[in-house]
N, C-alpha and C. Protein backbone atom coordinates (compact mmCIF):
# COMPACT_ATOMS: atom_id res chain seq x y z
N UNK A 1 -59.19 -33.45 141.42
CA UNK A 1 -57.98 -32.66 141.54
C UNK A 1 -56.91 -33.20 140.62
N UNK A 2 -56.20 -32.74 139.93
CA UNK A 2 -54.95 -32.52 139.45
C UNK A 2 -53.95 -32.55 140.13
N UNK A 3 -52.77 -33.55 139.54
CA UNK A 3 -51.63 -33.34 139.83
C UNK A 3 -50.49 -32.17 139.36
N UNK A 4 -50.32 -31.50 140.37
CA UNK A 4 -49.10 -30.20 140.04
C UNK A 4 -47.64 -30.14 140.33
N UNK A 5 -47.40 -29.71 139.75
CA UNK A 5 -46.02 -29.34 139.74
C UNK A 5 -45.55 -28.55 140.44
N UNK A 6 -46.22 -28.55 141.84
CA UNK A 6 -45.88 -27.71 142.94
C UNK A 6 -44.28 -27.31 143.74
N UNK A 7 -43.27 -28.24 143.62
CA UNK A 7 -41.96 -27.91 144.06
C UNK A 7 -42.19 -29.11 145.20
N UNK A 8 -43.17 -29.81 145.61
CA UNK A 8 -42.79 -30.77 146.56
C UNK A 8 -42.54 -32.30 145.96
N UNK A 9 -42.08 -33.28 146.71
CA UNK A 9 -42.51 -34.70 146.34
C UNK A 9 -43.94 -35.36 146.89
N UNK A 10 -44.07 -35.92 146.17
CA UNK A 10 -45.44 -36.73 146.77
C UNK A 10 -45.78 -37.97 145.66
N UNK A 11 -46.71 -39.06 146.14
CA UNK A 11 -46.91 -40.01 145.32
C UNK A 11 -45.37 -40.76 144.89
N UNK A 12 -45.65 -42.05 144.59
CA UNK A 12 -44.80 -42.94 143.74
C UNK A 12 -43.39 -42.20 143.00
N UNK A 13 -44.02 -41.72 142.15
CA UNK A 13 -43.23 -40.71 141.29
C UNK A 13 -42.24 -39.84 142.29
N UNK A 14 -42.89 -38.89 142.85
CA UNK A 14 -42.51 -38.00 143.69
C UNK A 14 -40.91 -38.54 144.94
N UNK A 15 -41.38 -39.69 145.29
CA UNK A 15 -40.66 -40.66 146.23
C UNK A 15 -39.51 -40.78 145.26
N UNK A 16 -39.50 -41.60 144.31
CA UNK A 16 -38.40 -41.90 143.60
C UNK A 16 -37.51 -40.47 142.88
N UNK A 17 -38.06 -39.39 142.42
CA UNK A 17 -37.33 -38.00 142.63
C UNK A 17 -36.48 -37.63 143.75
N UNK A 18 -37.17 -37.85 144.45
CA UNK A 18 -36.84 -37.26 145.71
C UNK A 18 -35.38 -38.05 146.15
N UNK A 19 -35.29 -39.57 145.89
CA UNK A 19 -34.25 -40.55 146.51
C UNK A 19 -33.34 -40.49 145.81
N UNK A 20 -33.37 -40.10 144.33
CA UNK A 20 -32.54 -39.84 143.41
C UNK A 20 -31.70 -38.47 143.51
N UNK A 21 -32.73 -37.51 143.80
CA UNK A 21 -32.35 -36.07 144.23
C UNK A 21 -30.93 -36.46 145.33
N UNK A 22 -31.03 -37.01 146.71
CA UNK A 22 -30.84 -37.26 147.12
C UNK A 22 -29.24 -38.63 147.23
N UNK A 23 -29.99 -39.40 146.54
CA UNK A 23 -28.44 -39.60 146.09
C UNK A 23 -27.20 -38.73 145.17
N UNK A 24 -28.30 -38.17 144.64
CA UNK A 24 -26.97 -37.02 143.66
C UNK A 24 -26.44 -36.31 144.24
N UNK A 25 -27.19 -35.56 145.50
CA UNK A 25 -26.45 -34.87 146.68
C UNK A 25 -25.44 -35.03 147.20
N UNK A 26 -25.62 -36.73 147.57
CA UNK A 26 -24.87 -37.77 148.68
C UNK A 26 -23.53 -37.68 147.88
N UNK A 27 -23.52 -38.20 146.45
CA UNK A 27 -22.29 -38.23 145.59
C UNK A 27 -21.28 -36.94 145.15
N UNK A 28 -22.09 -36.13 145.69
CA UNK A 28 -21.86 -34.87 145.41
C UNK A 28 -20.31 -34.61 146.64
N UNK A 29 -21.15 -34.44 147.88
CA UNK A 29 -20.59 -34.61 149.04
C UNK A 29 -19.66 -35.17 149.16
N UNK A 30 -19.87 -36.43 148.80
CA UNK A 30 -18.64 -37.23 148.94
C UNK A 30 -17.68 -37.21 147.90
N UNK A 31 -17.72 -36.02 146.64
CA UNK A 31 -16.92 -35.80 145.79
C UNK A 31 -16.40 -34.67 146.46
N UNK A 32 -16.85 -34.30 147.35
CA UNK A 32 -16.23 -32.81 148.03
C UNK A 32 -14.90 -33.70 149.10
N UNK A 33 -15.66 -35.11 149.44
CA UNK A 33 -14.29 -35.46 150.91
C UNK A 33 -13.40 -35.89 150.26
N UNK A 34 -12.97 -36.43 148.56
CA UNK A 34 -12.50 -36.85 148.13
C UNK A 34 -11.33 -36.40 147.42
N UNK A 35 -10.02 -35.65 147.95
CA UNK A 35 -9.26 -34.92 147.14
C UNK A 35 -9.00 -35.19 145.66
N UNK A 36 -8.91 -36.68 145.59
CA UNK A 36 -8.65 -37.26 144.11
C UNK A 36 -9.51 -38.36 144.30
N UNK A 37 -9.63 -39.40 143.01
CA UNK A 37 -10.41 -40.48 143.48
C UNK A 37 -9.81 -41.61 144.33
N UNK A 38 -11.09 -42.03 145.29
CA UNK A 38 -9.83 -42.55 146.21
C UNK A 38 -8.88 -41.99 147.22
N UNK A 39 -8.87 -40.90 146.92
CA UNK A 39 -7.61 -40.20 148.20
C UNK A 39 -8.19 -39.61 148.78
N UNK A 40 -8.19 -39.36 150.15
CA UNK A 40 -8.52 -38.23 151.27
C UNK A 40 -7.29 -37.55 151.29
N UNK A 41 -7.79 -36.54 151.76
CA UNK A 41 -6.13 -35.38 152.41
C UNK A 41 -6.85 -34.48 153.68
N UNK A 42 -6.14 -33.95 154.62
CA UNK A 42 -6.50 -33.36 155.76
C UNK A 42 -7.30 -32.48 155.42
N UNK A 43 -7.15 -31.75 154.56
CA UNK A 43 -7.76 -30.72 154.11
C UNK A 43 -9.34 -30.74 153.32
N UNK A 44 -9.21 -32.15 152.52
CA UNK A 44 -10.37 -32.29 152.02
C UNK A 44 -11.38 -32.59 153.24
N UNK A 45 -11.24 -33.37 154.00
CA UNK A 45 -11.86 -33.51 155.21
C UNK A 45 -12.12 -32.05 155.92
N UNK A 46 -11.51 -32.02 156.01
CA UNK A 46 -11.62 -30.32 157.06
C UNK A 46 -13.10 -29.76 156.37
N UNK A 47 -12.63 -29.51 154.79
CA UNK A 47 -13.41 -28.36 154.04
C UNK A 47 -14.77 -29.35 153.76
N UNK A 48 -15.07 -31.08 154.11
CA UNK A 48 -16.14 -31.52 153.76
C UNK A 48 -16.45 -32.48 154.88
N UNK A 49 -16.13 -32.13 156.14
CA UNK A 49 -16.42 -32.82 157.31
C UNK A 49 -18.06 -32.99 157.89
N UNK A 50 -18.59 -32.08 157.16
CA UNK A 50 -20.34 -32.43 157.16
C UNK A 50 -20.64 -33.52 156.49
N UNK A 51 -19.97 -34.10 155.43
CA UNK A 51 -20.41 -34.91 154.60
C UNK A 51 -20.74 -36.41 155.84
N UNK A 52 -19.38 -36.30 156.67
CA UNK A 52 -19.58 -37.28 157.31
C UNK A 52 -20.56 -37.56 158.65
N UNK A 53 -20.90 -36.57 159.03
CA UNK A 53 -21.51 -36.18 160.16
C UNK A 53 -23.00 -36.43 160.44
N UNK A 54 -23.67 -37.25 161.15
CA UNK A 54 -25.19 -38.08 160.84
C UNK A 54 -25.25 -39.11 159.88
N UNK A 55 -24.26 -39.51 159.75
CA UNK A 55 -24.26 -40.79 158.71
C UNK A 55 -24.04 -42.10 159.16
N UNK A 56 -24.73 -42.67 159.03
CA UNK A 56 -24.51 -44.51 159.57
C UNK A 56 -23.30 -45.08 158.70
N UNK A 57 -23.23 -46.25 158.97
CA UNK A 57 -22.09 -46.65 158.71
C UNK A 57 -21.98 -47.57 157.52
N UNK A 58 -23.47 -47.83 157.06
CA UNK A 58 -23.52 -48.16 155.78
C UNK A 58 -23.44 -47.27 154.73
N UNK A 59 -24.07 -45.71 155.17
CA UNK A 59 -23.98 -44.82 154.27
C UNK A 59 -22.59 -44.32 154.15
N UNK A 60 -21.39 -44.39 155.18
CA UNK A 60 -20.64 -44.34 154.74
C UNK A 60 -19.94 -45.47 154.12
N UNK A 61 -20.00 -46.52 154.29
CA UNK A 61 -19.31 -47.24 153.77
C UNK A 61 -19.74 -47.80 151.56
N UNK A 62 -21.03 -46.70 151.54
CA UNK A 62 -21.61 -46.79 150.01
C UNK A 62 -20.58 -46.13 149.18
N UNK A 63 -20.06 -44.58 150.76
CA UNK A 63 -19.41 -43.68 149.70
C UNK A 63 -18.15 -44.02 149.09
N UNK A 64 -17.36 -44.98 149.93
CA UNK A 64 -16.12 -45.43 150.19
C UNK A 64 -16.37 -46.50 148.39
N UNK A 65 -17.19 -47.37 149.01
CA UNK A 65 -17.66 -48.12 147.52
C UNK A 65 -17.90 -47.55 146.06
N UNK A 66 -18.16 -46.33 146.34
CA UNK A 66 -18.42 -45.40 145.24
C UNK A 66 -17.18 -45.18 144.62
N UNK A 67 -16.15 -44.88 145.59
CA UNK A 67 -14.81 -44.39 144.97
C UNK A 67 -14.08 -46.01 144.74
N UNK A 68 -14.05 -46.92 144.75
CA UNK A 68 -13.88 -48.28 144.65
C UNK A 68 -13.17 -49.19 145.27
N UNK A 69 -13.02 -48.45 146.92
CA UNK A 69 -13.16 -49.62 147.85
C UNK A 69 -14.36 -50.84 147.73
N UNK A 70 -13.51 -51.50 148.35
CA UNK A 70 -13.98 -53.20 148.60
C UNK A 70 -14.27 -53.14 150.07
N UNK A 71 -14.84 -52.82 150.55
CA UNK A 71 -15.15 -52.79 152.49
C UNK A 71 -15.90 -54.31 153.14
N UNK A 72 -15.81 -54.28 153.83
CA UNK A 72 -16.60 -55.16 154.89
C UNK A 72 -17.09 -54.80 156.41
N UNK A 73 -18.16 -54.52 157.03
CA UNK A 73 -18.27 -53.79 158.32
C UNK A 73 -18.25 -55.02 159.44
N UNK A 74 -17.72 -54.77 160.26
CA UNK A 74 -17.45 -55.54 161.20
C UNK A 74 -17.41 -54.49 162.62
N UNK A 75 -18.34 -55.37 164.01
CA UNK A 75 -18.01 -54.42 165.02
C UNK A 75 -17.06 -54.00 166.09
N UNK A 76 -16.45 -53.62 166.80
CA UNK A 76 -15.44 -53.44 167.55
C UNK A 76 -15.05 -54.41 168.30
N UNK A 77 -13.84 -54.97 168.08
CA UNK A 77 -13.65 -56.04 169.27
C UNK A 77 -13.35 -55.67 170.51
N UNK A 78 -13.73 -54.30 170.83
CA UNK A 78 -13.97 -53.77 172.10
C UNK A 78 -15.16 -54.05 172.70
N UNK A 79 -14.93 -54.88 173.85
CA UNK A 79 -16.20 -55.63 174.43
C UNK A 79 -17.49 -54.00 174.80
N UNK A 80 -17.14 -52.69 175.42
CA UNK A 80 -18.04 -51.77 175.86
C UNK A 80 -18.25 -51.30 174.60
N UNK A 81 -17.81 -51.16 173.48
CA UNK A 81 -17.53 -50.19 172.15
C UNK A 81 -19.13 -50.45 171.53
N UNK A 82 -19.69 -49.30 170.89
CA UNK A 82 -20.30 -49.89 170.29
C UNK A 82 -20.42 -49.34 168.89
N UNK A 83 -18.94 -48.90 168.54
CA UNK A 83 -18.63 -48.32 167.29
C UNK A 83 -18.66 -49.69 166.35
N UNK A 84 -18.97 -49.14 164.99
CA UNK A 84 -18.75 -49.85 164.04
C UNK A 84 -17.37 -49.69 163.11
N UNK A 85 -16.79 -50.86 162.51
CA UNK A 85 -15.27 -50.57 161.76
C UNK A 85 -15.68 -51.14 159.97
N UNK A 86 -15.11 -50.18 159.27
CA UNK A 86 -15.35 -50.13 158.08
C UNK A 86 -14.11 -50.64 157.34
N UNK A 87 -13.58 -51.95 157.01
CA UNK A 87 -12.23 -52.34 156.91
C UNK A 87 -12.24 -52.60 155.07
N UNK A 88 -11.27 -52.14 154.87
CA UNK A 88 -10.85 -51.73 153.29
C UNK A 88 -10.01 -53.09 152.94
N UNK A 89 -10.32 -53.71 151.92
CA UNK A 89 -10.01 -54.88 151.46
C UNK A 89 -8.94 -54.67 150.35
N UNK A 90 -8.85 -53.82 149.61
CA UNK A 90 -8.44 -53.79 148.31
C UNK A 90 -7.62 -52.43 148.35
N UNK A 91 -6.27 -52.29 149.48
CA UNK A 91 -5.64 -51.26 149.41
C UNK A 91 -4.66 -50.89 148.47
N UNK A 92 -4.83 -49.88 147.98
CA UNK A 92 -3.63 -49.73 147.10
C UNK A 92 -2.74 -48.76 146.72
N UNK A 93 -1.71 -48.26 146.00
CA UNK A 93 -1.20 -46.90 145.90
C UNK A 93 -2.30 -45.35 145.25
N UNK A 94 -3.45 -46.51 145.06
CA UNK A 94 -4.14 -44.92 144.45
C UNK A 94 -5.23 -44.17 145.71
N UNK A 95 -5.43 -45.30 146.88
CA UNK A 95 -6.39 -45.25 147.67
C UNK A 95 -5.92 -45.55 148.46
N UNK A 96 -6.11 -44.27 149.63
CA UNK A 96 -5.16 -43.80 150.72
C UNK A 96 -5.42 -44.47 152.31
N UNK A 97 -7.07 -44.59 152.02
CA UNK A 97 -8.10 -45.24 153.14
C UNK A 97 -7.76 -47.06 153.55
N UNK A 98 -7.40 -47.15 154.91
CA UNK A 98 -7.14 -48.18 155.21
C UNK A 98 -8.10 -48.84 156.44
N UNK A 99 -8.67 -47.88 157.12
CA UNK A 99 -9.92 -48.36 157.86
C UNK A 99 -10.99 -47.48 158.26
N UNK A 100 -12.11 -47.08 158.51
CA UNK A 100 -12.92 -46.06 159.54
C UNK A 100 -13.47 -46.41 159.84
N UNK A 101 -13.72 -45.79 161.19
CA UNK A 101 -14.45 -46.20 162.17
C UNK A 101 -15.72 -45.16 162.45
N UNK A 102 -16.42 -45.36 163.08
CA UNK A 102 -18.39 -44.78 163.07
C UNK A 102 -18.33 -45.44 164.30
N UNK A 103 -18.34 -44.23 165.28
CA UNK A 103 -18.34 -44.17 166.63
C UNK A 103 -19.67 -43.56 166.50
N UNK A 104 -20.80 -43.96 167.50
CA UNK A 104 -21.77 -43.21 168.19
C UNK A 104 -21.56 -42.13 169.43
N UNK A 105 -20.55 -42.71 169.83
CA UNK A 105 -20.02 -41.81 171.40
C UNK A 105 -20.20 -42.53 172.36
N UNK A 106 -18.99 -42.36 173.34
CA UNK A 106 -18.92 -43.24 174.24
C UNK A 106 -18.66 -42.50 175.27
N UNK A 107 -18.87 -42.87 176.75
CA UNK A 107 -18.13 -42.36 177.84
C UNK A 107 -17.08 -41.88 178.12
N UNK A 108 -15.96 -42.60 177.16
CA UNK A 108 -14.73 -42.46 177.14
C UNK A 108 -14.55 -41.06 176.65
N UNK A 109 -15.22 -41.13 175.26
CA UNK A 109 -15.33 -39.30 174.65
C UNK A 109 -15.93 -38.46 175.29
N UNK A 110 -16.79 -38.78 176.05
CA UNK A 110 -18.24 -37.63 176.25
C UNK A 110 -18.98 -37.71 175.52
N UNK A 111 -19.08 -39.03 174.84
CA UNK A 111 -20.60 -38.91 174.18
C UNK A 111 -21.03 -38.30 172.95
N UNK A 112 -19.94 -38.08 172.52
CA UNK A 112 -19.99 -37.51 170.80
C UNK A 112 -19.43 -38.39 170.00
N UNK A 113 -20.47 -38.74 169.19
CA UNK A 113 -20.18 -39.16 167.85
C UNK A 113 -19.21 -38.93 167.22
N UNK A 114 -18.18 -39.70 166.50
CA UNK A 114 -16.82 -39.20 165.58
C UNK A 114 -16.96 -40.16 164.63
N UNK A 115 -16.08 -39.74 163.58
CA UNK A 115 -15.87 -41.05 162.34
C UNK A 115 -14.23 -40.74 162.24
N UNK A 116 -13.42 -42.04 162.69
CA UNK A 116 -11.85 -42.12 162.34
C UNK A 116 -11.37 -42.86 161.28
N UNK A 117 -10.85 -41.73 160.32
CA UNK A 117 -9.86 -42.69 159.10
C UNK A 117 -8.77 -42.26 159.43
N UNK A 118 -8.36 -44.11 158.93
CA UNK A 118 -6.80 -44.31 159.51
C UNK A 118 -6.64 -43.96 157.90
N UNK A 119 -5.55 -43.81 157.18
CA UNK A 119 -5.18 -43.34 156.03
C UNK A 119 -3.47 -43.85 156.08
N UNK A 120 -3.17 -44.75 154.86
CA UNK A 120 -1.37 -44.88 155.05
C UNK A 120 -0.47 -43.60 154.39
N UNK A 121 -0.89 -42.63 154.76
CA UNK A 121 -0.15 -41.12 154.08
C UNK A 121 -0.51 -39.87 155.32
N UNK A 122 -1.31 -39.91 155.95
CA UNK A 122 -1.56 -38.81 156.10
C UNK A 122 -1.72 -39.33 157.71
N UNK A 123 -2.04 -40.22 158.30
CA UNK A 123 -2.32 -40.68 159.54
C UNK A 123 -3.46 -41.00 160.07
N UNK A 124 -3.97 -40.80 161.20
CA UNK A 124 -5.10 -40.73 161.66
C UNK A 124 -6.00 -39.49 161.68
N UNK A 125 -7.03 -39.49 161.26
CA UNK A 125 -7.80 -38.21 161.26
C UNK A 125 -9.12 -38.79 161.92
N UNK A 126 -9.84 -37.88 162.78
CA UNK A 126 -10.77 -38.24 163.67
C UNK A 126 -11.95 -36.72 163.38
N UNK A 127 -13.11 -37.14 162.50
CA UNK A 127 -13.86 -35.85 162.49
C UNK A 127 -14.76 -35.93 163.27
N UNK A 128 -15.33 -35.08 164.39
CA UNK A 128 -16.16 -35.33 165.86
C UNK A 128 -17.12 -34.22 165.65
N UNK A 129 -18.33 -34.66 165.96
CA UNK A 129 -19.50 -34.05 165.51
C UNK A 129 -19.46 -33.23 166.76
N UNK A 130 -18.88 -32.33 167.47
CA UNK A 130 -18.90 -32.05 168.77
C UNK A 130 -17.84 -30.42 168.95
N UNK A 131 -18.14 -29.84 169.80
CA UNK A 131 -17.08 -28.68 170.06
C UNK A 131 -16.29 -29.42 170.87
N UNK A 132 -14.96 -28.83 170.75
CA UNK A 132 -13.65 -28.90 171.46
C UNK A 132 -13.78 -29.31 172.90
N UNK A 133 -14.76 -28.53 173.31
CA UNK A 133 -14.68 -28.36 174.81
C UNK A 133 -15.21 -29.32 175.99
N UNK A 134 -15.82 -30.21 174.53
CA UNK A 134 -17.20 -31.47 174.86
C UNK A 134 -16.60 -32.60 174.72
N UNK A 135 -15.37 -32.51 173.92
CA UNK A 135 -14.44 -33.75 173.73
C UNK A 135 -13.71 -34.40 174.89
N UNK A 136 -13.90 -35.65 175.20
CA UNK A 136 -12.66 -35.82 176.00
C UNK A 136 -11.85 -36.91 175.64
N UNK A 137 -10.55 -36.55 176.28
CA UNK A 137 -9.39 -37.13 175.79
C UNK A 137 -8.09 -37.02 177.02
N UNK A 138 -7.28 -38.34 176.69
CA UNK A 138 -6.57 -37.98 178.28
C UNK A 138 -5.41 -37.67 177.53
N UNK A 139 -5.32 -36.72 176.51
CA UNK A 139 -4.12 -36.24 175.70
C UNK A 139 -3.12 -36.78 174.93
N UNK A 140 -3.16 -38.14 174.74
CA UNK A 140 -2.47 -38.94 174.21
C UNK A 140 -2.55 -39.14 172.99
N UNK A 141 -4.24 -38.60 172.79
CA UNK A 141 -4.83 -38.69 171.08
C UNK A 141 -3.81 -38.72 170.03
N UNK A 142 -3.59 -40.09 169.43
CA UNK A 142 -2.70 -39.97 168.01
C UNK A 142 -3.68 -39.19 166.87
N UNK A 143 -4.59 -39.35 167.12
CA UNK A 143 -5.31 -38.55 165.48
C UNK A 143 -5.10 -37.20 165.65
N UNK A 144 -5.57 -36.45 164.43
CA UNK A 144 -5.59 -35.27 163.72
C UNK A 144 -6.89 -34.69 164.15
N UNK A 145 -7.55 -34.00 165.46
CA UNK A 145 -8.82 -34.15 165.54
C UNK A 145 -9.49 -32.55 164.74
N UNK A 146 -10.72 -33.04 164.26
CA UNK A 146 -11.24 -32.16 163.32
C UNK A 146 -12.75 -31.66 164.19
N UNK A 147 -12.84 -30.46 164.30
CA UNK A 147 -14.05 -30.51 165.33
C UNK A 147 -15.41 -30.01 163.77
N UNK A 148 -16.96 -30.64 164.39
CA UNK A 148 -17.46 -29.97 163.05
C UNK A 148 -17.81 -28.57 163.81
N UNK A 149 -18.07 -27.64 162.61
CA UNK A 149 -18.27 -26.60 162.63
C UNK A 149 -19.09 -26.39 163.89
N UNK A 150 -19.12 -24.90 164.57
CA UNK A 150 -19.87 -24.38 165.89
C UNK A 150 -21.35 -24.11 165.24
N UNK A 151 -22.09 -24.08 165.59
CA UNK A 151 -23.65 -23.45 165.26
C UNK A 151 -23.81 -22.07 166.05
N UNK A 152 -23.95 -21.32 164.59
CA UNK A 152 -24.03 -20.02 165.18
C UNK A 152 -25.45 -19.64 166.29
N UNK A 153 -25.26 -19.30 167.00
CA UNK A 153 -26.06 -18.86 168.43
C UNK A 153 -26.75 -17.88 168.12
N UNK A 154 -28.03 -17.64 168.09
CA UNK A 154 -28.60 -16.42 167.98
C UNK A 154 -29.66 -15.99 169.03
N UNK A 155 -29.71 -14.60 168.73
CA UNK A 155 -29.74 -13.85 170.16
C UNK A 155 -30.92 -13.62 170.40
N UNK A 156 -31.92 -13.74 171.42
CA UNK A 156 -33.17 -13.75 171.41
C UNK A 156 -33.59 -12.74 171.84
């Protein structure tokens, strides 16, 4: 048998396409959360809040590196927490990002996953992989909360 050029990956070759494919995506994405280089804005988030959504906290913290933060991950000094904190070393007037956090979900929320950037311009923004209604909160929330998109329901 012959090797083809079928549209899938496979083999050696195939693997390394595929991871490359894949990172170009990733950079892609994260050129979408990025209003300028380096800067977030409410809005860029809003319009690229998937980017963040199923992502560990190394993968986010590559993207952050990409735009040329200096990070270090460290875990919550919240003894129940078992979020991870993504702390920005090298803040400056061009780069807006001052910490995020990569929550799995906790009791406290209901159990949905969120990622919070603190930002020195714009505030706290909190994007939650979750509907509104699944969130909890005892109203005090300082962040900007961003819900991700609903999944459309279809009718059987």
């Amino acid at each position: 048998m012959s090797k083809s050029n079928s549209g899938h990956f496979s083999g050696t070759s195939g693997a390394r396409k595929f991871q490359k494919l894949t990172k170009t995506l990733s950079k892609q994405g994260a050129a979408k959360l990025f209003s300028r280089p380096g800067h977030v804005s409410i809005t860029s988030i809003r319009n690229a809040r998937e980017v963040l959504m199923g992502k560990n906290v190394h993968q986010i913290e590559r993207m952050l590196q990409e735009q040329g933060y200096q990070t270090h991950v460290r875990g919550s000094k919240l003894k129940k927490s078992a979020a991870m904190i993504i702390e920005i070393k090298n803040a400056d007037k061009t780069k807006n990002i001052s910490q995020v956090q990569v929550s799995p979900g906790s009791r406290r929320h209901g159990n949905i996953p969120y990622v919070k950037i603190s930002t020195t311009d714009t505030g706290i923004i909190k994007v939650i992989d979750g509907r509104r209604a699944e969130y909890k909160t005892d109203g005090k929330e300082k962040a900007k909360l961003i819900f991700h998109r609903n999944k459309r329901r279809t009718s059987s």
